[in-house]
PDB file of N, CA and C in Angstrom:
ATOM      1  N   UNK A   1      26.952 -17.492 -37.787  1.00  0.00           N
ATOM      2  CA  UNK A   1      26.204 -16.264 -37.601  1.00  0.00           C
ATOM      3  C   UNK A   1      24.748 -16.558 -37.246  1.00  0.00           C
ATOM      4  N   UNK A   2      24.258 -17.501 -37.907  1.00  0.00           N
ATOM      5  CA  UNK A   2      22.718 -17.840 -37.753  1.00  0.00           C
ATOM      6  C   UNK A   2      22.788 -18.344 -36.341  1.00  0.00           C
ATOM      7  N   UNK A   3      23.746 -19.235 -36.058  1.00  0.00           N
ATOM      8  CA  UNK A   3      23.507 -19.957 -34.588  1.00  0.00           C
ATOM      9  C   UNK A   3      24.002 -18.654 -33.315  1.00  0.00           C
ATOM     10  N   UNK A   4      24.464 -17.275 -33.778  1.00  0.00           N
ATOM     11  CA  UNK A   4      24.492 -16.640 -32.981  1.00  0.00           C
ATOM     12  C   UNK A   4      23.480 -15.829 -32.977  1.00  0.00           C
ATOM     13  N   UNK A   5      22.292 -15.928 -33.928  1.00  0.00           N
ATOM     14  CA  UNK A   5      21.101 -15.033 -33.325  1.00  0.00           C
ATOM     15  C   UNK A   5      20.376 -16.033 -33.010  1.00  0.00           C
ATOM     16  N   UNK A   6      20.136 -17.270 -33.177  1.00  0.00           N
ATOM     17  CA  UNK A   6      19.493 -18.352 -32.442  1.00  0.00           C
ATOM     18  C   UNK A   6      19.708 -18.047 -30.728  1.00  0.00           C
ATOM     19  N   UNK A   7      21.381 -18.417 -30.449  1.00  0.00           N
ATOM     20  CA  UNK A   7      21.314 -18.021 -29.256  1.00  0.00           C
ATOM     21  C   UNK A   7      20.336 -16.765 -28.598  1.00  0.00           C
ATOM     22  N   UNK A   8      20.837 -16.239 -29.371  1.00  0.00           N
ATOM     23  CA  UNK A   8      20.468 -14.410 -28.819  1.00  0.00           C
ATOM     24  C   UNK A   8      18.973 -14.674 -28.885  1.00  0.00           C
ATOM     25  N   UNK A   9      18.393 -15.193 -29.428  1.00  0.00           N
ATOM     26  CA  UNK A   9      17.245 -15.275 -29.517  1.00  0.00           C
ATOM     27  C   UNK A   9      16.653 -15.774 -28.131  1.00  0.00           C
ATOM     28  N   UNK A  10      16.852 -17.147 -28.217  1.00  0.00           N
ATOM     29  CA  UNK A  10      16.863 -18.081 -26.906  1.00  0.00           C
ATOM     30  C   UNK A  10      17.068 -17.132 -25.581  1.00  0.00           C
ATOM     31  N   UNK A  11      17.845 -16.564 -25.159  1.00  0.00           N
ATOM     32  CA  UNK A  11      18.636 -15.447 -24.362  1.00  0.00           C
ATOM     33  C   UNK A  11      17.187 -14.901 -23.965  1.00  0.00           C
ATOM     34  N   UNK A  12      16.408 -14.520 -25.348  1.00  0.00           N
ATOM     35  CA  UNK A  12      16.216 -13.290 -25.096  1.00  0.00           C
ATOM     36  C   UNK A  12      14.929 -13.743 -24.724  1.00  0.00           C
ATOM     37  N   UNK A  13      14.372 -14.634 -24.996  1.00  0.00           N
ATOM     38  CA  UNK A  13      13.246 -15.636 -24.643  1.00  0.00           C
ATOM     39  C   UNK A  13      12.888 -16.352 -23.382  1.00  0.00           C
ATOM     40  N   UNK A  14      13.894 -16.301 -22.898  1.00  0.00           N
ATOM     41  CA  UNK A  14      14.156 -16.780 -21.257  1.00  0.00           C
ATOM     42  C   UNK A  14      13.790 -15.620 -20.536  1.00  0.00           C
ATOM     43  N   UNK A  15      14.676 -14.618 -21.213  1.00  0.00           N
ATOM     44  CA  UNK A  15      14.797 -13.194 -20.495  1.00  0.00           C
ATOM     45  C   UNK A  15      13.343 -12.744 -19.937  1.00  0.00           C
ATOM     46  N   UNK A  16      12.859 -12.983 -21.451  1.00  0.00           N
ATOM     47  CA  UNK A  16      11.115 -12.189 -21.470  1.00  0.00           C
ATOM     48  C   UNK A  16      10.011 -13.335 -20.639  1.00  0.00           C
ATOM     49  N   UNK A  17      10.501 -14.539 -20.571  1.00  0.00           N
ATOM     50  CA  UNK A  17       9.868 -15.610 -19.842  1.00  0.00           C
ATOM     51  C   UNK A  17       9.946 -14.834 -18.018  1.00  0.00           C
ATOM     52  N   UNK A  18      11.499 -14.744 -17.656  1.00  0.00           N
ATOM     53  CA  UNK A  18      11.756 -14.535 -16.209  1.00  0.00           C
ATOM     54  C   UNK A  18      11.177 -13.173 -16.152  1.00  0.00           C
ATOM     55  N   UNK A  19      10.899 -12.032 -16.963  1.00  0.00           N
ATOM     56  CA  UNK A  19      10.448 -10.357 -16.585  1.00  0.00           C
ATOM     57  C   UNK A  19       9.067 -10.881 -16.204  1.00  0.00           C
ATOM     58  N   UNK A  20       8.268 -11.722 -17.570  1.00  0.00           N
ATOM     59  CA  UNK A  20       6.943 -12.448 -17.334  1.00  0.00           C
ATOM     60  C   UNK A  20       6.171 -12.889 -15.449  1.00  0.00           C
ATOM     61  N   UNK A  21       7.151 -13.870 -15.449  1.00  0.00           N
ATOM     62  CA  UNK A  21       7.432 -14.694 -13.827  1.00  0.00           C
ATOM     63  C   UNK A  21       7.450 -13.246 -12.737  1.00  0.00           C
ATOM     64  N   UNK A  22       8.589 -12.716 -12.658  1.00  0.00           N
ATOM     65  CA  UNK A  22       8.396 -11.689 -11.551  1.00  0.00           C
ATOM     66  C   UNK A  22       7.448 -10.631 -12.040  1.00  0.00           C
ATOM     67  N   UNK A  23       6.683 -10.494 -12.716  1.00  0.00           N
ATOM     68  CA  UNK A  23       5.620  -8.905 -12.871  1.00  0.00           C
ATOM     69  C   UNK A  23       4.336 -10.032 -12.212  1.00  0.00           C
ATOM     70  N   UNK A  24       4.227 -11.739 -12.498  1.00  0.00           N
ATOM     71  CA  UNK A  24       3.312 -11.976 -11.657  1.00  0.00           C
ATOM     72  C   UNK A  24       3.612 -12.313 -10.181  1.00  0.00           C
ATOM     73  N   UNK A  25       4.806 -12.308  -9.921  1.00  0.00           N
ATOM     74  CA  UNK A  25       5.502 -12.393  -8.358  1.00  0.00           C
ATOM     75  C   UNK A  25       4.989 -11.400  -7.841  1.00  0.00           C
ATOM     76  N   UNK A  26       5.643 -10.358  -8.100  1.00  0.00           N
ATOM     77  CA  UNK A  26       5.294  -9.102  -7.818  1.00  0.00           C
ATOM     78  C   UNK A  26       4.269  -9.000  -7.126  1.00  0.00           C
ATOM     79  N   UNK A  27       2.877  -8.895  -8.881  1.00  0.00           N
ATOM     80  CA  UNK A  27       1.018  -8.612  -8.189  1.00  0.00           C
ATOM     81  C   UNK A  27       1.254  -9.677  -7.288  1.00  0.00           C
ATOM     82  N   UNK A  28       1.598 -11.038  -7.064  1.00  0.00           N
ATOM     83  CA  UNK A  28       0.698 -11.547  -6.041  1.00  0.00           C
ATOM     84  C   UNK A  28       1.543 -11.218  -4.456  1.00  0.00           C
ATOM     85  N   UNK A  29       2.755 -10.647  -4.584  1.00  0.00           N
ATOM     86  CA  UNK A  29       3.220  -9.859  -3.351  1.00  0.00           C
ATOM     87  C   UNK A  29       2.613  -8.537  -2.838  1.00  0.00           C
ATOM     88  N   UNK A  30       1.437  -7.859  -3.794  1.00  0.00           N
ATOM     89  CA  UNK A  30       1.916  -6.747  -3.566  1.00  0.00           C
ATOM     90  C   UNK A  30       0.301  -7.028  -2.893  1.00  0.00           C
ATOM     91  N   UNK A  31      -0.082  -7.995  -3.785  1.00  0.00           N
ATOM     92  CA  UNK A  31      -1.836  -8.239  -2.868  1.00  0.00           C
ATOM     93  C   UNK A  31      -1.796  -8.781  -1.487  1.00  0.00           C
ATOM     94  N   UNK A  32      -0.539  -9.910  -1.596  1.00  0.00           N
ATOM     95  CA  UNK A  32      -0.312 -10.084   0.307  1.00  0.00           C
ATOM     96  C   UNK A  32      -0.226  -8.983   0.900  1.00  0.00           C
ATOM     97  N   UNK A  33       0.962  -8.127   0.306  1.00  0.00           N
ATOM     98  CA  UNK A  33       1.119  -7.404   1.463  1.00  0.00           C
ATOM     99  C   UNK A  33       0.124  -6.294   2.009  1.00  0.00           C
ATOM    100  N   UNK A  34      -1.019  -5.950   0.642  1.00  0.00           N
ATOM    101  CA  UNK A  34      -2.351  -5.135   1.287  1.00  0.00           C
ATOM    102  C   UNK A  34      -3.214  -5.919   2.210  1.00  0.00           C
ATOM    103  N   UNK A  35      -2.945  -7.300   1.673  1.00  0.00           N
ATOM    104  CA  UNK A  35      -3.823  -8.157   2.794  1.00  0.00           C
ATOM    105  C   UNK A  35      -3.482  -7.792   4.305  1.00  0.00           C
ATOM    106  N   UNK A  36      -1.970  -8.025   4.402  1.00  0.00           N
ATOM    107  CA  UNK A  36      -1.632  -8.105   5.692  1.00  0.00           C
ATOM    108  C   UNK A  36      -1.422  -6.911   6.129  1.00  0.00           C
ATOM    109  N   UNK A  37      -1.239  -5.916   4.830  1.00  0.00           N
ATOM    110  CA  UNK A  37      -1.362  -4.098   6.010  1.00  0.00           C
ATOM    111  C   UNK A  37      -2.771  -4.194   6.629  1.00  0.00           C
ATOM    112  N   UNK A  38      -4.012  -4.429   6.139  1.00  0.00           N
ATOM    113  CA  UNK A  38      -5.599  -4.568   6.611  1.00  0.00           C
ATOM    114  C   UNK A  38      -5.210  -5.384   7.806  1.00  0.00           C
ATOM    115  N   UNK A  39      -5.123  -6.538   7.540  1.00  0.00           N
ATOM    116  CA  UNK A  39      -4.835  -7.455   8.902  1.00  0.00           C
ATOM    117  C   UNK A  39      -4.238  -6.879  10.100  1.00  0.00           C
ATOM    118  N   UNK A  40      -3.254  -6.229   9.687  1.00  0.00           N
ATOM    119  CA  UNK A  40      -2.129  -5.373  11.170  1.00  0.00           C
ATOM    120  C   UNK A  40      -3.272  -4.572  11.423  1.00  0.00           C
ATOM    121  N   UNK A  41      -4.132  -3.630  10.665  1.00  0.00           N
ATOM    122  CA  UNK A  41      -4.767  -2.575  11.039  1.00  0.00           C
ATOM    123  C   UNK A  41      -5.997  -3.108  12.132  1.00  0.00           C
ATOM    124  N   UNK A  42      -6.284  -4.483  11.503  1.00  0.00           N
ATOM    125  CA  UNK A  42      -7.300  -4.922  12.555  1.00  0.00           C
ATOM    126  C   UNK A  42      -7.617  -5.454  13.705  1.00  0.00           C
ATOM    127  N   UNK A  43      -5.591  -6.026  13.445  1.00  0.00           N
ATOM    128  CA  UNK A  43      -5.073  -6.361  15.108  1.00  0.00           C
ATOM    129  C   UNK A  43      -4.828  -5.177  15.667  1.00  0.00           C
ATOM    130  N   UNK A  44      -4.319  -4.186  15.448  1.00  0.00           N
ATOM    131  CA  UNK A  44      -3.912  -2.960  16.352  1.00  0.00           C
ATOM    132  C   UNK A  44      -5.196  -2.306  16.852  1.00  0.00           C
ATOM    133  N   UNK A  45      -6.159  -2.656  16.322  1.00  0.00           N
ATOM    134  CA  UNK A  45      -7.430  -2.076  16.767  1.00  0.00           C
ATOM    135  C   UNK A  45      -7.967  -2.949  17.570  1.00  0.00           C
ATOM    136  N   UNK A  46      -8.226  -3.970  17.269  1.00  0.00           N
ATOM    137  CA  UNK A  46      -8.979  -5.296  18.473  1.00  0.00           C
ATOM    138  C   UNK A  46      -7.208  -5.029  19.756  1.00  0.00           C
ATOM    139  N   UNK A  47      -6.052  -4.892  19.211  1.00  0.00           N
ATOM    140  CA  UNK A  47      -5.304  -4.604  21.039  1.00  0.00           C
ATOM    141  C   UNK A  47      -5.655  -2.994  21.358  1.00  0.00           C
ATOM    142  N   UNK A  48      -5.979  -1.674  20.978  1.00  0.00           N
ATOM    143  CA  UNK A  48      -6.469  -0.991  21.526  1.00  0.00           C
ATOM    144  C   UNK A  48      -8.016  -0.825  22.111  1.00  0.00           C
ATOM    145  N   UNK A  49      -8.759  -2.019  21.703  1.00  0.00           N
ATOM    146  CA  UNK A  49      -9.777  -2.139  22.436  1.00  0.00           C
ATOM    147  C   UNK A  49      -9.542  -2.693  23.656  1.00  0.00           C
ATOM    148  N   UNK A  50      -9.165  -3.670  23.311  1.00  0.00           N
ATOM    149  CA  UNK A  50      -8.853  -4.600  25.023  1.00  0.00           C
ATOM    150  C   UNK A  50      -7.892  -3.529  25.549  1.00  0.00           C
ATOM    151  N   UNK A  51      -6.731  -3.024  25.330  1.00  0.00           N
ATOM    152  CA  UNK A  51      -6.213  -1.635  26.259  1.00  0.00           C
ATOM    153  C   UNK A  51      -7.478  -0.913  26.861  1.00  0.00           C
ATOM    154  N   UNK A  52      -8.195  -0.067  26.293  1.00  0.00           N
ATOM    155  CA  UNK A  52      -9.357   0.382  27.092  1.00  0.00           C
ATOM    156  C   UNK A  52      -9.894  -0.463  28.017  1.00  0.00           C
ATOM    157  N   UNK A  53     -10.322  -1.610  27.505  1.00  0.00           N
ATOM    158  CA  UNK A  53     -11.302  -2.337  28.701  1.00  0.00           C
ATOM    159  C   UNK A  53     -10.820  -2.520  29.334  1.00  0.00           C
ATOM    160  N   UNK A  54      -9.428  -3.292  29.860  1.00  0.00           N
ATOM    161  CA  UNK A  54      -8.485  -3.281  30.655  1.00  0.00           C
ATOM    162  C   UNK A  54      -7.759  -2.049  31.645  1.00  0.00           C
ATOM    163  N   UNK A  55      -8.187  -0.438  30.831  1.00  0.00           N
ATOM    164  CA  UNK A  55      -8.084   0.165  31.567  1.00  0.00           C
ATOM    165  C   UNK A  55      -9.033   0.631  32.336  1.00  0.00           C
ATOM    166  N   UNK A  56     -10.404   0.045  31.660  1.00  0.00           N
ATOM    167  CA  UNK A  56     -11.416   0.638  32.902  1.00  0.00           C
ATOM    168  C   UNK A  56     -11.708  -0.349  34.018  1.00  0.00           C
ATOM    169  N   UNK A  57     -11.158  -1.684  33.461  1.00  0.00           N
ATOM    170  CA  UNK A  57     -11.152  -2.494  34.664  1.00  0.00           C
ATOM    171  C   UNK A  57     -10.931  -2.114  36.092  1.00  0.00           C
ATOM    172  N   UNK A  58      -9.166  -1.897  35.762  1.00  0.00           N
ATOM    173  CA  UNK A  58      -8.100  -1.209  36.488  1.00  0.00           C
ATOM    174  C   UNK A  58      -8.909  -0.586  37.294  1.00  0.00           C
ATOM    175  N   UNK A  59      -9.491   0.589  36.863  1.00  0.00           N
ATOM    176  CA  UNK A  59      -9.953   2.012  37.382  1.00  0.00           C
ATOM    177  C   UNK A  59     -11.355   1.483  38.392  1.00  0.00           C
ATOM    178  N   UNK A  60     -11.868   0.020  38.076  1.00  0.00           N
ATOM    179  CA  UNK A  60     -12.793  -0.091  38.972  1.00  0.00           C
ATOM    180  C   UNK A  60     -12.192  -0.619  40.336  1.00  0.00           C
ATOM    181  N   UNK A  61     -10.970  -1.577  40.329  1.00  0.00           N
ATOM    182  CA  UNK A  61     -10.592  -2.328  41.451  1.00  0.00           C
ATOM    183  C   UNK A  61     -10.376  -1.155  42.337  1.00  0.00           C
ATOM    184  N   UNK A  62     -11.172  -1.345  43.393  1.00  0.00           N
ATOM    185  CA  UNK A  62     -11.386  -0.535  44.935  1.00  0.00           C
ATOM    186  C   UNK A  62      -9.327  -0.664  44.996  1.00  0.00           C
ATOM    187  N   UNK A  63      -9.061   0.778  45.911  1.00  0.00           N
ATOM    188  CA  UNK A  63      -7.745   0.757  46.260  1.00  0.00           C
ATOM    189  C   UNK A  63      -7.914   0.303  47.539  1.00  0.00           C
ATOM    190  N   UNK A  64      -6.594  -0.120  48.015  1.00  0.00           N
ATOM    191  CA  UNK A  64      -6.670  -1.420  49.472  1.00  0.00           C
ATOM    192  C   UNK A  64      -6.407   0.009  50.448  1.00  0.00           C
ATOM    193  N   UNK A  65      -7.658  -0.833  51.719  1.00  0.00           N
ATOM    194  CA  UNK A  65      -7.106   0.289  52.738  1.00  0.00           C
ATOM    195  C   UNK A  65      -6.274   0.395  53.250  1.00  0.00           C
ATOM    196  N   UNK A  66      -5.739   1.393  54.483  1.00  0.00           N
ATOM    197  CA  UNK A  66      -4.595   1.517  54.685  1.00  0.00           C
ATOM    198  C   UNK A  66      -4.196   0.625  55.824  1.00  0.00           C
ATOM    199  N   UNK A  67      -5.514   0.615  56.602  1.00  0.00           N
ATOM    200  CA  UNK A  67      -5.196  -0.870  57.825  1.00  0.00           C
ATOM    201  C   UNK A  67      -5.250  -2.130  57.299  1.00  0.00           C
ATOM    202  N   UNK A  68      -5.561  -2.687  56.067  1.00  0.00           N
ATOM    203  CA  UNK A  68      -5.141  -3.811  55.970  1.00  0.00           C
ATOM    204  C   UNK A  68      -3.944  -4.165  54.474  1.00  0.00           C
ATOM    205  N   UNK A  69      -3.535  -5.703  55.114  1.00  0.00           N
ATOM    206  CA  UNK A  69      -2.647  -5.887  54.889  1.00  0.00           C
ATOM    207  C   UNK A  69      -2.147  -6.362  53.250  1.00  0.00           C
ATOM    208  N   UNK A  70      -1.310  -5.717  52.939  1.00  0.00           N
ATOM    209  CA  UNK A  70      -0.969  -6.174  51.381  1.00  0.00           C
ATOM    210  C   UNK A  70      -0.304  -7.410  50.895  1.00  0.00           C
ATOM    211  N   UNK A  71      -0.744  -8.289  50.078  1.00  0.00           N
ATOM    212  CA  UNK A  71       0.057  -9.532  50.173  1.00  0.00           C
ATOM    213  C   UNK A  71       0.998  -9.678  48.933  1.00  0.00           C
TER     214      UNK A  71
END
């Protein structure tokens, strides 16, 4: 009887060890992943900048006339 609450004990000691382990898995997943939502937010913004500049580029190149030739 004693060596079956030993076990249970043990059991239950591991148990509370592994809940321990993933609640700090967890925080340090949950801080990547705010890291990297900021990060996406700052790439999607530095590629909608270059979209603009790129579109006013566009908008400056003279259109080709009609007598000459397109290559």
């Amino acid at each position: 009887m004693i060596s079956d609450f030993n076990q249970l004990s043990e059991k239950i000691s591991r148990l509370a060890e592994l809940a321990q382990s993933l609640r700090r898995e967890n925080a340090e997943l949950r801080l990547q992943a705010a890291s990297l939502t900021s990060e996406n937010a700052d790439l999607q913004q530095r590629v909608e900048e270059a979209y603009q500049r790129v579109s006013v580029l566009l908008k400056n190149i003279p259109a080709p006339e009609a007598d000459e030739e397109v290559a």
